[in-house]
Structures are given as C-alpha cells and as structure tokens.
PDB file of N, CA and C in Angstrom:
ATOM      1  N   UNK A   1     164.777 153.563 143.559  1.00  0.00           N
ATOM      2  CA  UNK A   1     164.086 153.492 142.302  1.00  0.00           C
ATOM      3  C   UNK A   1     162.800 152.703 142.502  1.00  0.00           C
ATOM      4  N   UNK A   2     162.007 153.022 141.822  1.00  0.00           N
ATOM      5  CA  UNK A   2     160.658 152.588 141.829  1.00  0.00           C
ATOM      6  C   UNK A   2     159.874 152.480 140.556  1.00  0.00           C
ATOM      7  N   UNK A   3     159.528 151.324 140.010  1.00  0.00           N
ATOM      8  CA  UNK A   3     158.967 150.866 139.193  1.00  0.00           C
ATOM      9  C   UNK A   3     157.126 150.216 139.331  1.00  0.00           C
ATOM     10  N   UNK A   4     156.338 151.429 138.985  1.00  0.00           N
ATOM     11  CA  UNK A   4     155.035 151.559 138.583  1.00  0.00           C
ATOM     12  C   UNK A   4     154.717 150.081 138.546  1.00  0.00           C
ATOM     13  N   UNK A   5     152.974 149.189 138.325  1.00  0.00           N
ATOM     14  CA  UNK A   5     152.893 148.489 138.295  1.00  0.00           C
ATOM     15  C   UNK A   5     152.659 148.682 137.058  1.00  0.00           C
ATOM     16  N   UNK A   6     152.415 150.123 136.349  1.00  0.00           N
ATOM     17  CA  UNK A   6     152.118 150.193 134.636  1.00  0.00           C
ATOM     18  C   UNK A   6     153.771 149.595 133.841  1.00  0.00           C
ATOM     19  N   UNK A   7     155.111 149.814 134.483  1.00  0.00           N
ATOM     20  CA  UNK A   7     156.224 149.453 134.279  1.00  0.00           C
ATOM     21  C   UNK A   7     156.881 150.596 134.281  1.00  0.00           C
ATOM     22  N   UNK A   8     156.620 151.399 134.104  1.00  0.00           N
ATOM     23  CA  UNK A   8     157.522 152.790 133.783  1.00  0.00           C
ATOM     24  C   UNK A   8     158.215 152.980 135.928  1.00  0.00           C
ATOM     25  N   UNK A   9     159.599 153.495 135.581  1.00  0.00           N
ATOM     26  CA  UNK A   9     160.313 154.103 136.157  1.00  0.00           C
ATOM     27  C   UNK A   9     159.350 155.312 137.084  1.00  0.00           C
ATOM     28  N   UNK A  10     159.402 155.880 138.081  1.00  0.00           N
ATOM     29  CA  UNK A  10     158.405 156.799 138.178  1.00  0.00           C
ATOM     30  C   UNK A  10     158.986 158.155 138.782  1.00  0.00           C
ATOM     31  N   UNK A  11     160.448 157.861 138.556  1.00  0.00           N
ATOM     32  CA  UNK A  11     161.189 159.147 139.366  1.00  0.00           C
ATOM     33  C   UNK A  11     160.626 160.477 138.509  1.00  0.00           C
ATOM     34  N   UNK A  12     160.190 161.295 139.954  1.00  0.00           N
ATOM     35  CA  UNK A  12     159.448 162.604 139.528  1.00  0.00           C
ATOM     36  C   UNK A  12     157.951 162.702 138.760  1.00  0.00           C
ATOM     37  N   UNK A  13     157.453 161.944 138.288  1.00  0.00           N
ATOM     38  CA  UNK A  13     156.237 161.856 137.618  1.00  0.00           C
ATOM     39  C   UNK A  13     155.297 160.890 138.863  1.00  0.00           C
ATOM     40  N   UNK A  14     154.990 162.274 140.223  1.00  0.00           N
ATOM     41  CA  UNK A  14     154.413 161.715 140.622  1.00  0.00           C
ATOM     42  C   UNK A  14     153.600 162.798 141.784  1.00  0.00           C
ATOM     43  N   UNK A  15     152.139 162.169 142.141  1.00  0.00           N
ATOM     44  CA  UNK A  15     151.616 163.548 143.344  1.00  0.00           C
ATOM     45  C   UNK A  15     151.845 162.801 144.759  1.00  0.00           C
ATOM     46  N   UNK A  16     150.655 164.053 145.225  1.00  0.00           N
ATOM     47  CA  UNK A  16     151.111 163.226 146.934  1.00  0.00           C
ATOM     48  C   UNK A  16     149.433 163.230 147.099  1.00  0.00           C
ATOM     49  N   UNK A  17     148.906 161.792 147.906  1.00  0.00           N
ATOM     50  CA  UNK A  17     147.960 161.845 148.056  1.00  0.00           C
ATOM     51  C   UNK A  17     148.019 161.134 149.621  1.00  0.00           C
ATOM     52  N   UNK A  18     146.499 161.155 150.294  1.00  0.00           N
ATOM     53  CA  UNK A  18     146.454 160.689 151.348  1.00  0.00           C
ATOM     54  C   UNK A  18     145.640 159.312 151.422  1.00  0.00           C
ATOM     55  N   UNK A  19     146.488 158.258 152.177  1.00  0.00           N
ATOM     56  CA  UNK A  19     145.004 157.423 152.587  1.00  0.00           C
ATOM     57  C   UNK A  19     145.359 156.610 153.497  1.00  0.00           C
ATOM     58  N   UNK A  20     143.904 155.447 154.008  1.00  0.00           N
ATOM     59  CA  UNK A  20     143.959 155.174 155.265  1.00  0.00           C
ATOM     60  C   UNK A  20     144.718 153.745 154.945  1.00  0.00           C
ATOM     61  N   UNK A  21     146.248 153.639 156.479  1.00  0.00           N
ATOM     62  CA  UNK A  21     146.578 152.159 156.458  1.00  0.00           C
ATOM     63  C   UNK A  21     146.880 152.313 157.843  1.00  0.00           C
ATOM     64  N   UNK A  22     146.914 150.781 158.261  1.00  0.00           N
ATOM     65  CA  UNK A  22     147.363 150.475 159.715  1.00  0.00           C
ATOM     66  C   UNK A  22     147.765 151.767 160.534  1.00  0.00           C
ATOM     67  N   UNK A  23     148.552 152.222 159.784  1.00  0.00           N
ATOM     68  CA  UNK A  23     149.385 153.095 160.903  1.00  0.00           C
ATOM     69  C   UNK A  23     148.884 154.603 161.230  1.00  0.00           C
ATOM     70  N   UNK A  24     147.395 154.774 160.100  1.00  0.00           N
ATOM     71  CA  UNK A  24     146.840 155.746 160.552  1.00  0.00           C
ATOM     72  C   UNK A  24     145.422 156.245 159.401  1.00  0.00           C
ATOM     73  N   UNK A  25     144.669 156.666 160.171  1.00  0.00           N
ATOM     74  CA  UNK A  25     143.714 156.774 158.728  1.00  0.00           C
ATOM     75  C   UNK A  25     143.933 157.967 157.668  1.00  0.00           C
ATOM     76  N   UNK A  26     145.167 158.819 157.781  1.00  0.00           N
ATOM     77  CA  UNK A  26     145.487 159.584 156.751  1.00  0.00           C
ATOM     78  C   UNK A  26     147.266 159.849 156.742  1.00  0.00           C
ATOM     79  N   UNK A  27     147.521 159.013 155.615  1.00  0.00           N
ATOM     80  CA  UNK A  27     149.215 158.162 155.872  1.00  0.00           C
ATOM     81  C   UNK A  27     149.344 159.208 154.872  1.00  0.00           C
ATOM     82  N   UNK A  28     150.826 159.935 154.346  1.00  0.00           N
ATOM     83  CA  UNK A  28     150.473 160.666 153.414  1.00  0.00           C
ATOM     84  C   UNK A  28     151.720 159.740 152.500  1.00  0.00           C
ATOM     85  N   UNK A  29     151.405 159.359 151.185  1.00  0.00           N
ATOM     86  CA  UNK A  29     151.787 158.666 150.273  1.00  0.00           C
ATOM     87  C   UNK A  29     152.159 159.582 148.835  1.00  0.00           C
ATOM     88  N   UNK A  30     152.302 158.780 147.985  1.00  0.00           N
ATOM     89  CA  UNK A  30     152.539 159.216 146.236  1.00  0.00           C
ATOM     90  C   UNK A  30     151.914 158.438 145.269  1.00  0.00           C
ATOM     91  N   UNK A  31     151.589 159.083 144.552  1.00  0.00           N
ATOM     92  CA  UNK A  31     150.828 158.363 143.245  1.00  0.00           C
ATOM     93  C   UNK A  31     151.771 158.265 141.745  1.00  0.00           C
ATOM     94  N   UNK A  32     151.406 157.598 141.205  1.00  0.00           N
ATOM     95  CA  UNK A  32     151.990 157.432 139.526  1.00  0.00           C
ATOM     96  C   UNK A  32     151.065 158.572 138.770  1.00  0.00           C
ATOM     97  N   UNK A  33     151.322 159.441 138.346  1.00  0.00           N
ATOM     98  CA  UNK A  33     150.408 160.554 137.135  1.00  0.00           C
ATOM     99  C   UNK A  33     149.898 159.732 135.839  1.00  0.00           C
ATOM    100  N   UNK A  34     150.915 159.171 135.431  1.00  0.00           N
ATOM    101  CA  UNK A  34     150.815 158.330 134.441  1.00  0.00           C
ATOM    102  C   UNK A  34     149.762 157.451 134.363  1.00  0.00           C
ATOM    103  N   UNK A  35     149.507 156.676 135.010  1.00  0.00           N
ATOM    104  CA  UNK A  35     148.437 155.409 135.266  1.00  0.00           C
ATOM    105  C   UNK A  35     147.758 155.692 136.865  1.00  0.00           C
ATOM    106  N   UNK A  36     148.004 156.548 137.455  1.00  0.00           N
ATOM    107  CA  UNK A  36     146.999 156.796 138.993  1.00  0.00           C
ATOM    108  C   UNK A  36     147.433 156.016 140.247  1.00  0.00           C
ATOM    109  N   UNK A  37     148.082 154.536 140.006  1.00  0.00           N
ATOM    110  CA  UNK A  37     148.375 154.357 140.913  1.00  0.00           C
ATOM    111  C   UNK A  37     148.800 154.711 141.990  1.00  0.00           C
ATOM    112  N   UNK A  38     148.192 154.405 143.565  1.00  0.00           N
ATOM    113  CA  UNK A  38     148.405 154.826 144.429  1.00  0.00           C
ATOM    114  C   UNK A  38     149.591 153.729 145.170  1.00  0.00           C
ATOM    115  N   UNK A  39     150.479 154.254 146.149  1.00  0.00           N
ATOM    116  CA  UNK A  39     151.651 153.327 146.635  1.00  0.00           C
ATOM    117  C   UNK A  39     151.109 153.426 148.395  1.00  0.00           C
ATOM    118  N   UNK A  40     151.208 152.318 148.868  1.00  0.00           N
ATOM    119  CA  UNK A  40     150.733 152.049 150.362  1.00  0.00           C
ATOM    120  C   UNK A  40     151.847 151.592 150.708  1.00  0.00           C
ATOM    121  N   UNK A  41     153.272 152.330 151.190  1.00  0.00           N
ATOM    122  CA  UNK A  41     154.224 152.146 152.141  1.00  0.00           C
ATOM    123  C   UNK A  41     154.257 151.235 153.024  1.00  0.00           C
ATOM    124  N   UNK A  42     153.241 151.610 154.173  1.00  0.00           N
ATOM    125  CA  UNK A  42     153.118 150.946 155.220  1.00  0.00           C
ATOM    126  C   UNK A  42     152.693 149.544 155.234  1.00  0.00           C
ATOM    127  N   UNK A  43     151.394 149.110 154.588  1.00  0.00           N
ATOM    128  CA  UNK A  43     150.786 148.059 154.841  1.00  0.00           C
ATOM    129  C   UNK A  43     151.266 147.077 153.804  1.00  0.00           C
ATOM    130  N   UNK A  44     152.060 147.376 152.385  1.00  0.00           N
ATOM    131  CA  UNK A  44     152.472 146.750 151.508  1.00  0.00           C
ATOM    132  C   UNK A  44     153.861 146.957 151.319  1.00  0.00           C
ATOM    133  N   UNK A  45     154.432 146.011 151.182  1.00  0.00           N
ATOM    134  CA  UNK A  45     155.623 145.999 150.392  1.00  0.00           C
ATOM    135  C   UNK A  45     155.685 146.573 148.959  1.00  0.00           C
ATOM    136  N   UNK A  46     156.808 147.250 148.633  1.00  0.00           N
ATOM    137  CA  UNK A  46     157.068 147.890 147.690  1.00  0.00           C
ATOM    138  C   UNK A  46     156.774 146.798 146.507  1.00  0.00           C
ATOM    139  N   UNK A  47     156.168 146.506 145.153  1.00  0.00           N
ATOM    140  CA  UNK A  47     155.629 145.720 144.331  1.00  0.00           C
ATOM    141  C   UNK A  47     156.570 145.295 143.777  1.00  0.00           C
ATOM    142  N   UNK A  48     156.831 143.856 143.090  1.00  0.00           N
ATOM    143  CA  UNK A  48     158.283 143.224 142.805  1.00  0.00           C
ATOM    144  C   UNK A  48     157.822 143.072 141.575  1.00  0.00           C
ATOM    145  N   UNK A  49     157.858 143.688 140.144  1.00  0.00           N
ATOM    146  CA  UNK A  49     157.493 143.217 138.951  1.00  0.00           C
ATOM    147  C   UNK A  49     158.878 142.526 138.065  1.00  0.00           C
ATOM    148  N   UNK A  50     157.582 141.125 137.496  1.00  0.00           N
ATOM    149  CA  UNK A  50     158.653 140.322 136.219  1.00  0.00           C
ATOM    150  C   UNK A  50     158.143 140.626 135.661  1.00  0.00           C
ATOM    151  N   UNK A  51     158.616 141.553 134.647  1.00  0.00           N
ATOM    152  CA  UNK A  51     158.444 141.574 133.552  1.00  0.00           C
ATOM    153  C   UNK A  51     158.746 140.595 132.189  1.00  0.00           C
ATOM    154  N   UNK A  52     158.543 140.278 131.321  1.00  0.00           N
ATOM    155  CA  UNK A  52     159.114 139.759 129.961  1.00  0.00           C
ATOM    156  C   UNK A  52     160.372 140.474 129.604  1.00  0.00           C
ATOM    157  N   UNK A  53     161.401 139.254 128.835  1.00  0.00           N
ATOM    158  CA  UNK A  53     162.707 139.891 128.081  1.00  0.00           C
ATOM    159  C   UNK A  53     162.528 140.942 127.757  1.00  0.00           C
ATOM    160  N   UNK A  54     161.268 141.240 126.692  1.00  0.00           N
ATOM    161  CA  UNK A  54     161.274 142.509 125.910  1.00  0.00           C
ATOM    162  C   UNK A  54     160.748 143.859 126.773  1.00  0.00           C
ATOM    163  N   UNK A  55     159.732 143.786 127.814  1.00  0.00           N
ATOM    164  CA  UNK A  55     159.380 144.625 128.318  1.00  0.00           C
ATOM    165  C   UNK A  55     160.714 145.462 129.511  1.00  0.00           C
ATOM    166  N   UNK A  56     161.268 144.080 129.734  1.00  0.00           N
ATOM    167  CA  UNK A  56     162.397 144.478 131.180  1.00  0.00           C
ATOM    168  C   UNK A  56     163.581 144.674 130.176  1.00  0.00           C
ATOM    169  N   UNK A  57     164.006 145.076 128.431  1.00  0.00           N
ATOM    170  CA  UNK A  57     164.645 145.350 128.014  1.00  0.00           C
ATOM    171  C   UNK A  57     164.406 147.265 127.736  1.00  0.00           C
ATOM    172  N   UNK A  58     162.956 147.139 127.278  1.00  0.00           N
ATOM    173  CA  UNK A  58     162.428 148.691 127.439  1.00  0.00           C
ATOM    174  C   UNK A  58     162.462 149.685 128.448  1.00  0.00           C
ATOM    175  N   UNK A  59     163.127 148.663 129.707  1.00  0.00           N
ATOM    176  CA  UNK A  59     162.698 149.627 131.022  1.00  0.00           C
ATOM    177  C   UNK A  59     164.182 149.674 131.222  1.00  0.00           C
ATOM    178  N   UNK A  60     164.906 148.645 130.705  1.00  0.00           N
ATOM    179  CA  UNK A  60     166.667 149.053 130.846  1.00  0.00           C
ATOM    180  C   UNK A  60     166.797 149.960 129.909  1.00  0.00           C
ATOM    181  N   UNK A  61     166.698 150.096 129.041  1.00  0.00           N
ATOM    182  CA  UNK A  61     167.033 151.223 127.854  1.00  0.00           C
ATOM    183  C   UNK A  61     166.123 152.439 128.599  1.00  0.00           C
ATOM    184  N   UNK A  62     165.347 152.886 129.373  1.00  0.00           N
ATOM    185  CA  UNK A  62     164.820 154.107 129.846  1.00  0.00           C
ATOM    186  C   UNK A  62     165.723 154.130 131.062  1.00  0.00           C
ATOM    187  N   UNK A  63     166.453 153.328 131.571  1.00  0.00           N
ATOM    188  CA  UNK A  63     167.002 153.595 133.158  1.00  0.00           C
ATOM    189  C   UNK A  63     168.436 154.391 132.407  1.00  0.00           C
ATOM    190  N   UNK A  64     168.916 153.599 131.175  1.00  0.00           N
ATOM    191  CA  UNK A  64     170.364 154.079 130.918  1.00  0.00           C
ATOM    192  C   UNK A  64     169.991 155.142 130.395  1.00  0.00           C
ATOM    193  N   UNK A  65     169.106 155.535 129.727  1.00  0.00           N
ATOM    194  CA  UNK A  65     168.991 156.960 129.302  1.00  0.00           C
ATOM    195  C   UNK A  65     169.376 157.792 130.528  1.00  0.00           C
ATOM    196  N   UNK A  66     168.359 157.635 131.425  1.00  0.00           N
ATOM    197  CA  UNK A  66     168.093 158.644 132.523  1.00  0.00           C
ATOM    198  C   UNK A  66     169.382 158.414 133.447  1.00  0.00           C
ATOM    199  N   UNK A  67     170.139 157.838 133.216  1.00  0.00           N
ATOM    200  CA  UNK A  67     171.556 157.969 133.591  1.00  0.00           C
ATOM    201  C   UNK A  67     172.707 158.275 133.011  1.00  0.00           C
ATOM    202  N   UNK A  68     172.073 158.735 131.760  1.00  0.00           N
ATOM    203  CA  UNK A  68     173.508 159.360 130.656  1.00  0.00           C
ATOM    204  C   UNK A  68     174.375 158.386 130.766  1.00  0.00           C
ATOM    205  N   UNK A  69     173.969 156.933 130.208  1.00  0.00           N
ATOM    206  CA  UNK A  69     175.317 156.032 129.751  1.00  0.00           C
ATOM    207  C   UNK A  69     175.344 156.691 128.137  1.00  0.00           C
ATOM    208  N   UNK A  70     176.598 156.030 128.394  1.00  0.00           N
ATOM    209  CA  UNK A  70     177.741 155.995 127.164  1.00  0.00           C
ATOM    210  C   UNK A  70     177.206 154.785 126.295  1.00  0.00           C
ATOM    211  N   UNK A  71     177.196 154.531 124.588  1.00  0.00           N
ATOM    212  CA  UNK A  71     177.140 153.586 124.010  1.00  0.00           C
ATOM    213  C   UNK A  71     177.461 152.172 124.627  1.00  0.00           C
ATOM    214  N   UNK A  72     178.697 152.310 124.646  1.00  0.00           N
ATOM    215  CA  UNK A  72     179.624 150.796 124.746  1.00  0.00           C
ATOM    216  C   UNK A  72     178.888 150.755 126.316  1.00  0.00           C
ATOM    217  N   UNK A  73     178.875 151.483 127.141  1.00  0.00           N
ATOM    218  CA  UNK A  73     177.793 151.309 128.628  1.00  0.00           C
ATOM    219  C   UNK A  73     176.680 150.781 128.721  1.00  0.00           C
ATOM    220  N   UNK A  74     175.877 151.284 127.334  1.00  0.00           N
ATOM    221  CA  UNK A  74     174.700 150.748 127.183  1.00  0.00           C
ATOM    222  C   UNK A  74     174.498 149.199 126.716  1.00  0.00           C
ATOM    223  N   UNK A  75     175.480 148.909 125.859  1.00  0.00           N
ATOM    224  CA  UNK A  75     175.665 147.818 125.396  1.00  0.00           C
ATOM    225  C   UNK A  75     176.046 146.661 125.936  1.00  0.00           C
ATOM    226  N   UNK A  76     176.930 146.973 127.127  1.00  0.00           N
ATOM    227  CA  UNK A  76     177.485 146.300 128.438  1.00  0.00           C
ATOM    228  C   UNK A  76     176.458 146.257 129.448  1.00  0.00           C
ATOM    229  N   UNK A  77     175.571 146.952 130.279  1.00  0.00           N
ATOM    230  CA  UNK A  77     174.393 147.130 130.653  1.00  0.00           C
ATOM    231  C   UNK A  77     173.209 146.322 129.908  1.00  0.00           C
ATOM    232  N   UNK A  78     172.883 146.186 128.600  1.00  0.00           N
ATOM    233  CA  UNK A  78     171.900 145.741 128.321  1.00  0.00           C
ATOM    234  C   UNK A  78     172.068 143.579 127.735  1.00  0.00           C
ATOM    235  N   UNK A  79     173.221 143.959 128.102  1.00  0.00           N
ATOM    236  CA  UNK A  79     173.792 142.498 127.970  1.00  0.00           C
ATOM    237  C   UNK A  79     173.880 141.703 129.438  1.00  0.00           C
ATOM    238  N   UNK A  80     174.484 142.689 130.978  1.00  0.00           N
ATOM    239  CA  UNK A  80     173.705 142.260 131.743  1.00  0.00           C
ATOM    240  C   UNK A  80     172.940 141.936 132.450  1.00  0.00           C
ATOM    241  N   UNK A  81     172.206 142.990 131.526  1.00  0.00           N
ATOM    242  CA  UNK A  81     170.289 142.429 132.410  1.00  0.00           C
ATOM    243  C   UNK A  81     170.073 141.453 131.590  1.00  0.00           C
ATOM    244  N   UNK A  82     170.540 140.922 130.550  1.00  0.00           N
ATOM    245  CA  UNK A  82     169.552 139.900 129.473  1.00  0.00           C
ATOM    246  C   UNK A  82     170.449 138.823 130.891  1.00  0.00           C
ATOM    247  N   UNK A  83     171.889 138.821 130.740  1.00  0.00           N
ATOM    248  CA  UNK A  83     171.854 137.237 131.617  1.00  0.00           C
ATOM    249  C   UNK A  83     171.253 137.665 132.858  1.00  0.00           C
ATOM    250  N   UNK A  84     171.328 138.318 133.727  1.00  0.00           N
ATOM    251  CA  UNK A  84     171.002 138.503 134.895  1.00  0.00           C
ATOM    252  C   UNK A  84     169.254 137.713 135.165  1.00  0.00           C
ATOM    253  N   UNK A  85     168.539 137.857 133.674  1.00  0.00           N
ATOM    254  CA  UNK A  85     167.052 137.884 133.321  1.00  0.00           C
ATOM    255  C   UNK A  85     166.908 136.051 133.338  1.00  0.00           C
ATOM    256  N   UNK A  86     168.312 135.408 132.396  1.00  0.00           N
ATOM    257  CA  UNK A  86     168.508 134.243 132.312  1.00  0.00           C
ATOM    258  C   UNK A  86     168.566 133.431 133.644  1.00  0.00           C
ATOM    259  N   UNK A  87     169.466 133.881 134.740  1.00  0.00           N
ATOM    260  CA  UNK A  87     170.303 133.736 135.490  1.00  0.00           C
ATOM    261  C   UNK A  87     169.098 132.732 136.668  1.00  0.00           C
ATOM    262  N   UNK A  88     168.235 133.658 136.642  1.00  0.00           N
ATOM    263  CA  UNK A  88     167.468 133.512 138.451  1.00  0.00           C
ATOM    264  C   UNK A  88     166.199 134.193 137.865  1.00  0.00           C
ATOM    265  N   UNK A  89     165.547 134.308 139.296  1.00  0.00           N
ATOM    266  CA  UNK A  89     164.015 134.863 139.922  1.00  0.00           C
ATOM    267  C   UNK A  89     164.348 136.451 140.004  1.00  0.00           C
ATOM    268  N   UNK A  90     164.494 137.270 139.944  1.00  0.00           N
ATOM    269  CA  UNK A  90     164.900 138.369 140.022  1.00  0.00           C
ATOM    270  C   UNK A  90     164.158 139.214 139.848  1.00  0.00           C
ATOM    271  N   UNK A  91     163.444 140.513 140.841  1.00  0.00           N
ATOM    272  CA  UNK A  91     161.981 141.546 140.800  1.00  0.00           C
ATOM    273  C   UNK A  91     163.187 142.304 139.245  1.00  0.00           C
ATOM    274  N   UNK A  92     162.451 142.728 138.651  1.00  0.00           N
ATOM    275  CA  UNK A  92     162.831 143.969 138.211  1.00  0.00           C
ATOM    276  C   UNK A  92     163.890 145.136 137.942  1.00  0.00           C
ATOM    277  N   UNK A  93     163.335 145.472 139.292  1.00  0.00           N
ATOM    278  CA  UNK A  93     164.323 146.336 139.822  1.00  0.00           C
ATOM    279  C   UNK A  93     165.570 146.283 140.299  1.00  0.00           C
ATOM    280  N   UNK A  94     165.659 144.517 140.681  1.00  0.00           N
ATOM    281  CA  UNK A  94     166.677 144.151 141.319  1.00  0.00           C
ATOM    282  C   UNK A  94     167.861 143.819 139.930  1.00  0.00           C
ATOM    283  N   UNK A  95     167.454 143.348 139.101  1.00  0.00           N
ATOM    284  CA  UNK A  95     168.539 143.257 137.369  1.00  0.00           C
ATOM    285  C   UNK A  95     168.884 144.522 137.252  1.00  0.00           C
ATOM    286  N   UNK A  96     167.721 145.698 137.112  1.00  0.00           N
ATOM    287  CA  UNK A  96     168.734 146.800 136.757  1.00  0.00           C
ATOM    288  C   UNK A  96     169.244 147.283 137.719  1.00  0.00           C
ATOM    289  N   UNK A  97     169.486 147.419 139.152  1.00  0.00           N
ATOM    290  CA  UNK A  97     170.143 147.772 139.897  1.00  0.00           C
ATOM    291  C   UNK A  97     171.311 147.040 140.090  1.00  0.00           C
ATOM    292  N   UNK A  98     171.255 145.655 139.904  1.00  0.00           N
ATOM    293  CA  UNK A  98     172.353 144.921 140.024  1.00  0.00           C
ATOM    294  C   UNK A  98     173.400 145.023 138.248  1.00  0.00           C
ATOM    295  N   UNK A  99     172.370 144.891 137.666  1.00  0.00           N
ATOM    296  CA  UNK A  99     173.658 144.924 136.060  1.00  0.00           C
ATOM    297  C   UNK A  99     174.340 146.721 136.049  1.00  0.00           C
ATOM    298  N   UNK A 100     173.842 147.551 136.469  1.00  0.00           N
ATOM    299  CA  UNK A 100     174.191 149.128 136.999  1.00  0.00           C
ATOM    300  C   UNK A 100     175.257 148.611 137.475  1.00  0.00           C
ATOM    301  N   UNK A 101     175.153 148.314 138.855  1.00  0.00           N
ATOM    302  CA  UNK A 101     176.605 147.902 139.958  1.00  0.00           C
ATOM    303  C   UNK A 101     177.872 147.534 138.985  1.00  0.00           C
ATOM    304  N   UNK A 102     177.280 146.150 137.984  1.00  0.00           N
ATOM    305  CA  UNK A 102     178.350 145.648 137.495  1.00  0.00           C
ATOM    306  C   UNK A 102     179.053 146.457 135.971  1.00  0.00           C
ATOM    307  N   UNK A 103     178.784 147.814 135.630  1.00  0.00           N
ATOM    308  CA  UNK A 103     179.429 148.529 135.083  1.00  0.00           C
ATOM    309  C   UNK A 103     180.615 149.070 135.175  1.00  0.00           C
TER     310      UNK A 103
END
C-alpha cells in the first residue's frame, strides 16, 4: 500500500513515467493522477506521512471501504487506529496496516 504525499491511497490511480536516479538515467517509475506526483524508488525511500487524527481517520475510513469491512469491522478498525495514533510515532501506513492485522 502506498499513500500519496496528497494523502489519498493510490492503488490503481496511477501512470508510468520515466526519470533519471542513481541507478540509471531512465528508471521507469509511477505517478499519482490525482496530484502528479512522481515516486523515485531507487534514490528515496518510500515517504512516511503523519498525518492529523482527523485526516489519518479519513484515510482509515477509505482503506476499510476498499476492503469491504463489515460495520462492527469498521468500528473495531477505526478504534484501532485512533489508539494505535495515541500509542507511538507511527508513518501512516504503518496504523492502518497494523490496526488491519489486529481485526
């Protein structure tokens, strides 16, 4: 999973473009459609966003969609990203992948 630096989720809403890093001057990569961003694999680490309670609550309610939870799932899920959010330092991606697990 991969989370845009605009915040949105980006599975499938995305092109393929080329550009130059370390490992070659035409690396072939993916972009965000949405906001353009381009992603540099090689020379960067994948981007670790904190979001705010409310914003990293909007991006859990789009992950459980796109996973066909169940109510009481969603409700259980969106209770543990809020502690998970409390808890620690945590990118993003790493709360909803980890409060997912604990379903």
């Amino acid at each position: 999973m991969i989370i845009c630096e605009c915040g949105e989720i980006i599975e499938g809403n995305t092109f393929k473009d080329y550009l130059k890093t370390s490992a070659s001057p035409s690396t072939p990569t993916i972009g965000h459609k949405k906001c353009g961003h381009i992603f540099n694999f090689i020379d960067q680490k994948l981007l670790k966003k904190y979001s705010s309670r409310k914003e990293l609550k909007c991006l859990a309610m789009k992950f459980a969609r796109k996973n066909n939870l169940e109510y009481a799932a969603i409700e259980k899920f969106l209770l543990e990203v809020d502690l998970l959010k409390s808890n620690g330092n945590f990118s993003d991606s790493e709360i909803l992948i980890q409060a997912f697990k604990r379903l």
